[in-house]
N, C-alpha and C. Protein backbone atom coordinates (compact mmCIF):
# COMPACT_ATOMS: atom_id res chain seq x y z
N UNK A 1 74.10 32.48 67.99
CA UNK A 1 75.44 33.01 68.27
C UNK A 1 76.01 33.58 66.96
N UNK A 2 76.58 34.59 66.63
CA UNK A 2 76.68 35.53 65.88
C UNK A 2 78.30 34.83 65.67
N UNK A 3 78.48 34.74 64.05
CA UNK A 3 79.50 34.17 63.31
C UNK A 3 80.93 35.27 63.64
N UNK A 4 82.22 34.73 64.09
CA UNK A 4 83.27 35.37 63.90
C UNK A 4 83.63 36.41 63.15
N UNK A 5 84.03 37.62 63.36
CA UNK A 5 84.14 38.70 62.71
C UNK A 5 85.16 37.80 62.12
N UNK A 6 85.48 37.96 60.51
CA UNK A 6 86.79 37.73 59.91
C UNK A 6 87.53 38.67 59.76
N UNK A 7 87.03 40.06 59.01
CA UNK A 7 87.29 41.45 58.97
C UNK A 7 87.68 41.97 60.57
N UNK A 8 89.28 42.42 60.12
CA UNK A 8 89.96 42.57 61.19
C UNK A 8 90.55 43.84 60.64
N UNK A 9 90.52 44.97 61.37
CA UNK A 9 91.30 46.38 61.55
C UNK A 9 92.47 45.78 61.13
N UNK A 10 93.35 46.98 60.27
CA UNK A 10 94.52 46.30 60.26
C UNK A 10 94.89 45.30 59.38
N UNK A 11 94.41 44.19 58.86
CA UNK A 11 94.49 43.54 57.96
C UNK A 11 93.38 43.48 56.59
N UNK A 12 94.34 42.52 55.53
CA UNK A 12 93.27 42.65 54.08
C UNK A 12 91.56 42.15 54.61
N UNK A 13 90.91 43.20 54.04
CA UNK A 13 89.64 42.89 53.83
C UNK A 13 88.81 42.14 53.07
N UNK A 14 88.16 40.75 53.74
CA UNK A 14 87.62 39.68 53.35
C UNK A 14 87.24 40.41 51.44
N UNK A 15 87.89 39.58 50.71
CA UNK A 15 86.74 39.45 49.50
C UNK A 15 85.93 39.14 49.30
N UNK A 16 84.82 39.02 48.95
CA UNK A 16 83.51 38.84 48.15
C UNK A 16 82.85 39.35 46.89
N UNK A 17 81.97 38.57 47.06
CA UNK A 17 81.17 38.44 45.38
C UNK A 17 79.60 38.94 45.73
N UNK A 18 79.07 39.81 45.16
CA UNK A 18 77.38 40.11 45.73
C UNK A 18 76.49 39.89 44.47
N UNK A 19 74.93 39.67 44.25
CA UNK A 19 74.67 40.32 43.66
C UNK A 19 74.25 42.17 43.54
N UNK A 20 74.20 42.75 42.39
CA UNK A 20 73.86 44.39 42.48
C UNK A 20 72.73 44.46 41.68
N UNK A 21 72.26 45.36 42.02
CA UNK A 21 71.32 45.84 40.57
C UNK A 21 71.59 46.43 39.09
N UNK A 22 70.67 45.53 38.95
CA UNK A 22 70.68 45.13 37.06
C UNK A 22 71.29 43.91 36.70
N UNK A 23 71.19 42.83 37.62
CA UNK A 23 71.55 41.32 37.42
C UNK A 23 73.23 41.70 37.56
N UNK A 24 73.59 42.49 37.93
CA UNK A 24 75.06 42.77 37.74
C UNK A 24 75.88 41.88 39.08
N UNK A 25 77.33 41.79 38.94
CA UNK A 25 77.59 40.83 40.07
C UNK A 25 78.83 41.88 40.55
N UNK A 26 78.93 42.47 41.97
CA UNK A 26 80.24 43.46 42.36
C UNK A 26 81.08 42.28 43.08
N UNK A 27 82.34 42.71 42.84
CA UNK A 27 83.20 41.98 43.88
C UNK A 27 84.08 43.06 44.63
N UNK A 28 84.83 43.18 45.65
CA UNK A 28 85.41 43.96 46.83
C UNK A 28 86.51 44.61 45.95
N UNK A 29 86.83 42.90 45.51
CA UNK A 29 88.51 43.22 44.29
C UNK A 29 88.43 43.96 43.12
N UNK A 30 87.56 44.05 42.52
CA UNK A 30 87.48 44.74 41.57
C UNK A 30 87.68 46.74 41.68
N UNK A 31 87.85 46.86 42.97
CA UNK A 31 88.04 48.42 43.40
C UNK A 31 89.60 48.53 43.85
N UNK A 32 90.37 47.60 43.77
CA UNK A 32 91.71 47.57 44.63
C UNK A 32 92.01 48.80 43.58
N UNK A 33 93.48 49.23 44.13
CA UNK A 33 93.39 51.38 43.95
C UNK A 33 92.28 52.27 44.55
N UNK A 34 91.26 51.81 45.12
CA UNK A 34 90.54 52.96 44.87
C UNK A 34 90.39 52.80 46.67
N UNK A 35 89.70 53.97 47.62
CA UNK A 35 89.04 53.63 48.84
C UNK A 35 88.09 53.18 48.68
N UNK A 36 87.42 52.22 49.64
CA UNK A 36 85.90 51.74 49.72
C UNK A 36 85.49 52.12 51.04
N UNK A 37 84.27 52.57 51.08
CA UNK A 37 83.32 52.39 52.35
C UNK A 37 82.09 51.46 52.01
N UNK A 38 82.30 49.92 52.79
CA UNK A 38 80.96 49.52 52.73
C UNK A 38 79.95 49.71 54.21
N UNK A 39 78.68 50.08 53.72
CA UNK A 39 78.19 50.37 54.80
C UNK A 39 76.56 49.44 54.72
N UNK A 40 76.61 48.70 55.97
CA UNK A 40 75.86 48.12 55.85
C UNK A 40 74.91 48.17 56.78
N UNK A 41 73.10 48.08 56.34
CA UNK A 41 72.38 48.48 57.16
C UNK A 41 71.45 47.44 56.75
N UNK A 42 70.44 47.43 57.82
CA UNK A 42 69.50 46.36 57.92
C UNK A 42 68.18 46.10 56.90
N UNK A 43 67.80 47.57 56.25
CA UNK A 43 66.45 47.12 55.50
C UNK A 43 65.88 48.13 54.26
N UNK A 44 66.27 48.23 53.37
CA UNK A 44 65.60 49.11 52.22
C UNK A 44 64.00 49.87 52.99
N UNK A 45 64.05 51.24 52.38
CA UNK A 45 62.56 51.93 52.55
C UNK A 45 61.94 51.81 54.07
N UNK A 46 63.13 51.90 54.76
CA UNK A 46 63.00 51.93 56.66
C UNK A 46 63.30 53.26 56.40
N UNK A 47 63.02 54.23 57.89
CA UNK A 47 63.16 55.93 58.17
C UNK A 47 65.11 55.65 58.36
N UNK A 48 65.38 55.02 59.31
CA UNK A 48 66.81 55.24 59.50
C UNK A 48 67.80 54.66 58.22
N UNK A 49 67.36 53.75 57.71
CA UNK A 49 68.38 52.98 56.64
C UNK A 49 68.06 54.02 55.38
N UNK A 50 66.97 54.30 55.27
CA UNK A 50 66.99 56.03 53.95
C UNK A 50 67.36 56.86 54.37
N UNK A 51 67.77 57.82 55.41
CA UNK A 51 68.20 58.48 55.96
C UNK A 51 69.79 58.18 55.78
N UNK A 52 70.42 57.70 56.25
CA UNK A 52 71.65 57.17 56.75
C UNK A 52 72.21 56.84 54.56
N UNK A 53 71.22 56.30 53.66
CA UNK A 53 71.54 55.99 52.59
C UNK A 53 71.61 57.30 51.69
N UNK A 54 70.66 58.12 52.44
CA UNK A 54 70.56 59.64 51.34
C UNK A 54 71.95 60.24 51.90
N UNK A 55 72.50 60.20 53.27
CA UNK A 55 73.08 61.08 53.54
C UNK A 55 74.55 60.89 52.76
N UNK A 56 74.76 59.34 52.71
CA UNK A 56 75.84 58.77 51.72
C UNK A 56 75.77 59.33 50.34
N UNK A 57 74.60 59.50 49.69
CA UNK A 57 73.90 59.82 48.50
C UNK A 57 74.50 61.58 48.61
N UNK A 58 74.34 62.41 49.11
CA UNK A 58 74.22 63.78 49.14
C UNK A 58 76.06 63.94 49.67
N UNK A 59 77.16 62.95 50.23
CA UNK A 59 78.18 63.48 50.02
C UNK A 59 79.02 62.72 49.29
N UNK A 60 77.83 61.82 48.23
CA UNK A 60 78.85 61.18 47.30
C UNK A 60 80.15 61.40 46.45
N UNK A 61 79.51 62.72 46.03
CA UNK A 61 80.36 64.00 45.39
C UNK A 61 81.84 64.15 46.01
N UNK A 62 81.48 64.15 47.07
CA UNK A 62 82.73 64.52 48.14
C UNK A 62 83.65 63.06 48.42
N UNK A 63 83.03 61.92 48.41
CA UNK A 63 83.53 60.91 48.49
C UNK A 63 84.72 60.85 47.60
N UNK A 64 83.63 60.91 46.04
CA UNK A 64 84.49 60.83 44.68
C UNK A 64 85.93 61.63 44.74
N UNK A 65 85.78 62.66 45.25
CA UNK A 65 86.90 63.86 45.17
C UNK A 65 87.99 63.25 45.92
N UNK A 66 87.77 62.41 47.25
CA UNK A 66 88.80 61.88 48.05
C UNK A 66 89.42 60.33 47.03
N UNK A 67 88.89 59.89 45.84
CA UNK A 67 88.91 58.84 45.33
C UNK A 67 88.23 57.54 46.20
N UNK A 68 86.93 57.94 46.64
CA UNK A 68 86.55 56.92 47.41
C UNK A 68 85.43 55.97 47.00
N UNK A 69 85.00 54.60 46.80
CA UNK A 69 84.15 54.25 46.61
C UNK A 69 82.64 53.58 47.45
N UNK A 70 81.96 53.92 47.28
CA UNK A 70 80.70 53.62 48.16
C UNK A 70 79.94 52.65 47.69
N UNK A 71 79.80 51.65 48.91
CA UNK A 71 79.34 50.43 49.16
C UNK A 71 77.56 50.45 49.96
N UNK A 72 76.71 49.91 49.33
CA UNK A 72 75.56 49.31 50.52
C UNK A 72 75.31 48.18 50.65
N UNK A 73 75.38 47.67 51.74
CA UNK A 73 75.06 45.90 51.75
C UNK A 73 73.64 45.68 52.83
N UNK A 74 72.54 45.11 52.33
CA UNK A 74 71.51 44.48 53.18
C UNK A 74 71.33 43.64 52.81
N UNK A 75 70.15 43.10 53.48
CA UNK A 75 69.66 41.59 53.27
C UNK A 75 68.50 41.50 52.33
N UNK A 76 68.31 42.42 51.75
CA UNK A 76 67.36 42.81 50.52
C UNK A 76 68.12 42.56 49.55
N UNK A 77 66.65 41.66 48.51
CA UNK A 77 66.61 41.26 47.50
C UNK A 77 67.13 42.50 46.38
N UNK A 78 68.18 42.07 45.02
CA UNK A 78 68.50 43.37 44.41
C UNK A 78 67.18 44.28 43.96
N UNK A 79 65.74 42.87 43.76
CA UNK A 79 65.12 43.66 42.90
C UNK A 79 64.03 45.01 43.76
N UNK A 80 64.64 44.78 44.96
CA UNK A 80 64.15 45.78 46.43
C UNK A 80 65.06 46.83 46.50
N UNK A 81 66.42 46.74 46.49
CA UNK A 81 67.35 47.42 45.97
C UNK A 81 67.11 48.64 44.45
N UNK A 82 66.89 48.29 43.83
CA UNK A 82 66.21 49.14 42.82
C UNK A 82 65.15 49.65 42.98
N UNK A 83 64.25 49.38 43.33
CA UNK A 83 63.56 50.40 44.01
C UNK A 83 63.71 51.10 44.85
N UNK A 84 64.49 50.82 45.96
CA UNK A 84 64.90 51.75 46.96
C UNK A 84 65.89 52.88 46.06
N UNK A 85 66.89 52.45 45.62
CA UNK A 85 68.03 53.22 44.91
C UNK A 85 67.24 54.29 43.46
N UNK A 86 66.27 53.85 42.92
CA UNK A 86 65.00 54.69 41.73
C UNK A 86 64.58 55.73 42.85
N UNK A 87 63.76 55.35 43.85
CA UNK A 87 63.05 56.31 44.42
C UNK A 87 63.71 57.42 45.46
N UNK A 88 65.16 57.08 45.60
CA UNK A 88 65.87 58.28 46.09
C UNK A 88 67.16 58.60 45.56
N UNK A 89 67.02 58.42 44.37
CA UNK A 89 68.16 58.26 43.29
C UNK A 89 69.60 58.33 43.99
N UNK A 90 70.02 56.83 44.11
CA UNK A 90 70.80 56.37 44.71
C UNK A 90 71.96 56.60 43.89
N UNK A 91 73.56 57.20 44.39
CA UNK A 91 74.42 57.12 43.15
C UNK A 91 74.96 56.51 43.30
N UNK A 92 75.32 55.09 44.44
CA UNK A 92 76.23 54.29 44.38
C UNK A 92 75.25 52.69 43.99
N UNK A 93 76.22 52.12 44.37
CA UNK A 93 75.69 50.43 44.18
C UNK A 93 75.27 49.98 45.70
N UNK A 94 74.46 49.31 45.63
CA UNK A 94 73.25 48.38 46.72
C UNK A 94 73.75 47.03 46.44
N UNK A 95 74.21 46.05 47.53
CA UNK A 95 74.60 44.82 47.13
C UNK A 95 73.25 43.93 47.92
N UNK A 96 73.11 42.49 47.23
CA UNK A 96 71.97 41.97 48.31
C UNK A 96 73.11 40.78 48.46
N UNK A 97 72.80 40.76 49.63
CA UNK A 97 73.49 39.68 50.75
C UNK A 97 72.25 38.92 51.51
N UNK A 98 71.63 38.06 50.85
CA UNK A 98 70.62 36.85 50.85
C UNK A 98 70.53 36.54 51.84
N UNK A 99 71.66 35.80 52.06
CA UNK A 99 72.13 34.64 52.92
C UNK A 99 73.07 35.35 54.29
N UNK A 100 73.11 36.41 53.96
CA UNK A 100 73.93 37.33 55.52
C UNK A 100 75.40 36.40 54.98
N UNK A 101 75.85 36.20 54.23
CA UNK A 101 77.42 35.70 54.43
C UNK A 101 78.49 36.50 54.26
N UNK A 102 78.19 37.89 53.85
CA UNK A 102 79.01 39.09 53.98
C UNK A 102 78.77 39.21 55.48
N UNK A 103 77.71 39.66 55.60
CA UNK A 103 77.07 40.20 56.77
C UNK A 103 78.43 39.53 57.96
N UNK A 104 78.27 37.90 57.85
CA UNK A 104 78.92 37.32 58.74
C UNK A 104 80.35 37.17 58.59
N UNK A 105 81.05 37.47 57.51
CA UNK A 105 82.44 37.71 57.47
C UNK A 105 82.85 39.05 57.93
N UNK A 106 81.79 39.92 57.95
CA UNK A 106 82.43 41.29 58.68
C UNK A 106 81.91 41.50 59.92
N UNK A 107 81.23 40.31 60.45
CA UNK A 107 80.75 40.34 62.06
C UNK A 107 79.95 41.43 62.13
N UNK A 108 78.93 41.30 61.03
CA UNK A 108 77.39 42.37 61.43
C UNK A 108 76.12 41.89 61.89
N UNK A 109 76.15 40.09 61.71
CA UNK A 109 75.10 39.49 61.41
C UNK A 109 75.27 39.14 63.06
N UNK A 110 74.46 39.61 63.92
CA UNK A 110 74.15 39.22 65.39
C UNK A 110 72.91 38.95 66.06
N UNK A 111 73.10 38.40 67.20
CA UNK A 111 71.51 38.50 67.78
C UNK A 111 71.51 40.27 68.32
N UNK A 112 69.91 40.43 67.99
CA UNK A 112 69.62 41.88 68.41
C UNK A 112 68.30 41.47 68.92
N UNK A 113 67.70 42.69 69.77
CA UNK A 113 66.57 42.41 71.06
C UNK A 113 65.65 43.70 70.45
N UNK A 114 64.79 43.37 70.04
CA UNK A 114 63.15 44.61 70.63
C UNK A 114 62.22 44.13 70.76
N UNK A 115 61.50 44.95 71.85
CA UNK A 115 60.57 44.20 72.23
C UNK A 115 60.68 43.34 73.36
N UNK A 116 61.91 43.26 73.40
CA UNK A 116 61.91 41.50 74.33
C UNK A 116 62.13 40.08 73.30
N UNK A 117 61.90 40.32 72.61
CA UNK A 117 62.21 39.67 71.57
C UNK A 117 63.56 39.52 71.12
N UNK A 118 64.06 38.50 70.58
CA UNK A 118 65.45 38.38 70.26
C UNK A 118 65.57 37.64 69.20
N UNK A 119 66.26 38.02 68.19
CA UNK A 119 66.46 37.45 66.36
C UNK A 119 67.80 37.77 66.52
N UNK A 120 68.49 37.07 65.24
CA UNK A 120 69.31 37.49 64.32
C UNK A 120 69.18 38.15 63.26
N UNK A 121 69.51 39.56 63.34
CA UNK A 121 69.72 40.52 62.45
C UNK A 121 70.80 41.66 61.90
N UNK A 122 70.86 42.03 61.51
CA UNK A 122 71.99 42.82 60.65
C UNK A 122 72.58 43.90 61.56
N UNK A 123 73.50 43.96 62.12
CA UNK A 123 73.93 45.35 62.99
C UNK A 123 74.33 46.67 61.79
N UNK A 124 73.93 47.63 61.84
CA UNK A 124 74.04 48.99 61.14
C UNK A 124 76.06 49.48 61.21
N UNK A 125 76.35 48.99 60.15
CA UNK A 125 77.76 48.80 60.75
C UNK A 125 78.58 49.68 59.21
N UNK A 126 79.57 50.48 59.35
CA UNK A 126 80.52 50.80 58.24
C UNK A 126 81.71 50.32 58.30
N UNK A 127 82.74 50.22 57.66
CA UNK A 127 83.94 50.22 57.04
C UNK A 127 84.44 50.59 56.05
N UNK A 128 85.88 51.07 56.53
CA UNK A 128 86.42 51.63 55.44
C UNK A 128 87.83 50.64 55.39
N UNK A 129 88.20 50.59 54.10
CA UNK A 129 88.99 50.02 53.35
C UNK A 129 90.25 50.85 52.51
N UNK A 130 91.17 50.64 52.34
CA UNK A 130 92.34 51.37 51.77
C UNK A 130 92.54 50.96 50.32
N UNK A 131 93.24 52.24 50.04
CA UNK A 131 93.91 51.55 48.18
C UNK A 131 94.14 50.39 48.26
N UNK A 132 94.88 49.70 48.98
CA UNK A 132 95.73 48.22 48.94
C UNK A 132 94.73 47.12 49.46
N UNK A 133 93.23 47.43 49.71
CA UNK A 133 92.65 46.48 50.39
C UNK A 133 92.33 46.06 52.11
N UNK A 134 93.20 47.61 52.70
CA UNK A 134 93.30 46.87 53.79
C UNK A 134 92.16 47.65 55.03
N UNK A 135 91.98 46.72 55.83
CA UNK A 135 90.26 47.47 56.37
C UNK A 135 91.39 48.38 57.65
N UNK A 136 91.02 49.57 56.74
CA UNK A 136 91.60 50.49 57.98
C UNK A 136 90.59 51.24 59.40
N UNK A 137 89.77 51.10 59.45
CA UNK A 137 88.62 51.92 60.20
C UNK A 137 87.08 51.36 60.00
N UNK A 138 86.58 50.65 61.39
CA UNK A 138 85.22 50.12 61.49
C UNK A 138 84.47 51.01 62.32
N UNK A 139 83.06 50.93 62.40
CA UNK A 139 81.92 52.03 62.92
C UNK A 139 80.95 50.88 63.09
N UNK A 140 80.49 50.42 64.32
CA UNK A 140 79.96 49.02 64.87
C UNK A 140 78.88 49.79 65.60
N UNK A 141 77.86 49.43 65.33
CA UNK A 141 76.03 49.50 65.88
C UNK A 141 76.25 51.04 66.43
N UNK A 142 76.49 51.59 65.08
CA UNK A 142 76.60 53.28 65.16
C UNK A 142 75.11 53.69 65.00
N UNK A 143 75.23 55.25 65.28
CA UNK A 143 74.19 56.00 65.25
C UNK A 143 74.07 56.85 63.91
N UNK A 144 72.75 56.92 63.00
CA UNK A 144 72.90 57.68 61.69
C UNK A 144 73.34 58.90 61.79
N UNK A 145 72.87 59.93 62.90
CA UNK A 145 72.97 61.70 62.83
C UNK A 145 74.92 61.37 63.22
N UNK A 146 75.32 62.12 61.60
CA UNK A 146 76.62 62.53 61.62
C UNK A 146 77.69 61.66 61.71
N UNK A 147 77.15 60.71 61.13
CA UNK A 147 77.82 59.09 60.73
C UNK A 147 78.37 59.32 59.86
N UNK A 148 77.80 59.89 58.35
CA UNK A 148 78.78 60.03 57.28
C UNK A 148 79.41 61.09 56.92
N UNK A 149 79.59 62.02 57.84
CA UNK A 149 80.74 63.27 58.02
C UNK A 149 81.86 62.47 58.64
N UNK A 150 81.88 61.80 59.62
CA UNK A 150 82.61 61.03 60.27
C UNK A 150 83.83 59.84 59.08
N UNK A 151 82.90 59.46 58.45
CA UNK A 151 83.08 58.48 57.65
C UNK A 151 84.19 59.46 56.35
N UNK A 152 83.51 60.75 56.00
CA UNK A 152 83.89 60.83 54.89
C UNK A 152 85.07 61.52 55.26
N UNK A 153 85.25 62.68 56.50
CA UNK A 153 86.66 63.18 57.12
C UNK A 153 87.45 61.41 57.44
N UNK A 154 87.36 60.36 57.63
CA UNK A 154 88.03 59.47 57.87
C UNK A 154 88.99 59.00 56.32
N UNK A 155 87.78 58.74 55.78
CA UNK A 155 88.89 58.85 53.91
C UNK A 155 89.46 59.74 53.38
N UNK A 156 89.05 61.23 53.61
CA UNK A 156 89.81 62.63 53.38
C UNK A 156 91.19 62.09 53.97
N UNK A 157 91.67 61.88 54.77
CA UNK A 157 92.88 61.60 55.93
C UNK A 157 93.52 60.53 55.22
N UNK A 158 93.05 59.54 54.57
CA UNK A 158 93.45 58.38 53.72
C UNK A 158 94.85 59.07 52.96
């Protein structure tokens, strides 16, 4: 059974602590002023999670211009994270969330089915966050084609 979303539209957005790459440690708070989009997907060096990460990558530019900051959270290890982020020269930060306890404060971490099969795994999920912290706009077991046009006209409007 998939942990309580805490992250609620409308109100401040759960804080946390991750590790990043280069032993580095990000926290949520450390961006207050700025927009955030964290976007979180299930698996480094998969077709849809590089896809969906380049496309973040290629309108980072555009992000920056709206004052926005870009987030990745999986369940990959940082030192998987660096490689993924080296080999498609990633310009934002990759957080690893080990233990899914981000995952489960923003109600991503669910049971999912293929196969017939049924696990707990990571739902492909974004949010966006305001200057002041506050989670203004979620994107729940979205589709990659034209996800982050969506995303980035949503912080333009900010």
């Amino acid at each position: 059974m998939p942990a309580k979303a805490k992250a609620i539209v409308g109100k401040k957005a759960p804080d946390f602590a991750l590790p990043a790459m280069g032993g580095r440690e990000v926290r949520l708070s450390q961006f207050a002023g700025h927009k955030v989009v964290l976007f979180f997907y299930p698996k480094d060096l998969t077709p849809a999670c590089t896809q969906e990460s380049c496309d973040f990558r290629d309108a980072y530019a555009e992000f920056g211009k709206h004052g926005t900051v870009v987030l990745g959270i999986s369940n990959d290890p940082a030192e998987r994270h660096e490689k993924f982020a080296a080999k498609y020269e990633l310009p934002f930060e990759l957080l690893a969330d080990t233990e899914h306890k981000v995952c489960e404060l923003y109600g991503v971490w669910q049971m999912k089915k293929l196969y017939g099969r049924e696990y707990m795994g990571l739902v492909r999920s974004t949010f966006l966050i305001d200057e002041k912290g506050k989670l203004v706009r979620e994107w729940r077991n979205l589709r990659v084609k034209g996800h982050v046009q969506e995303v980035l006209a949503a912080a333009s409007e900010l």
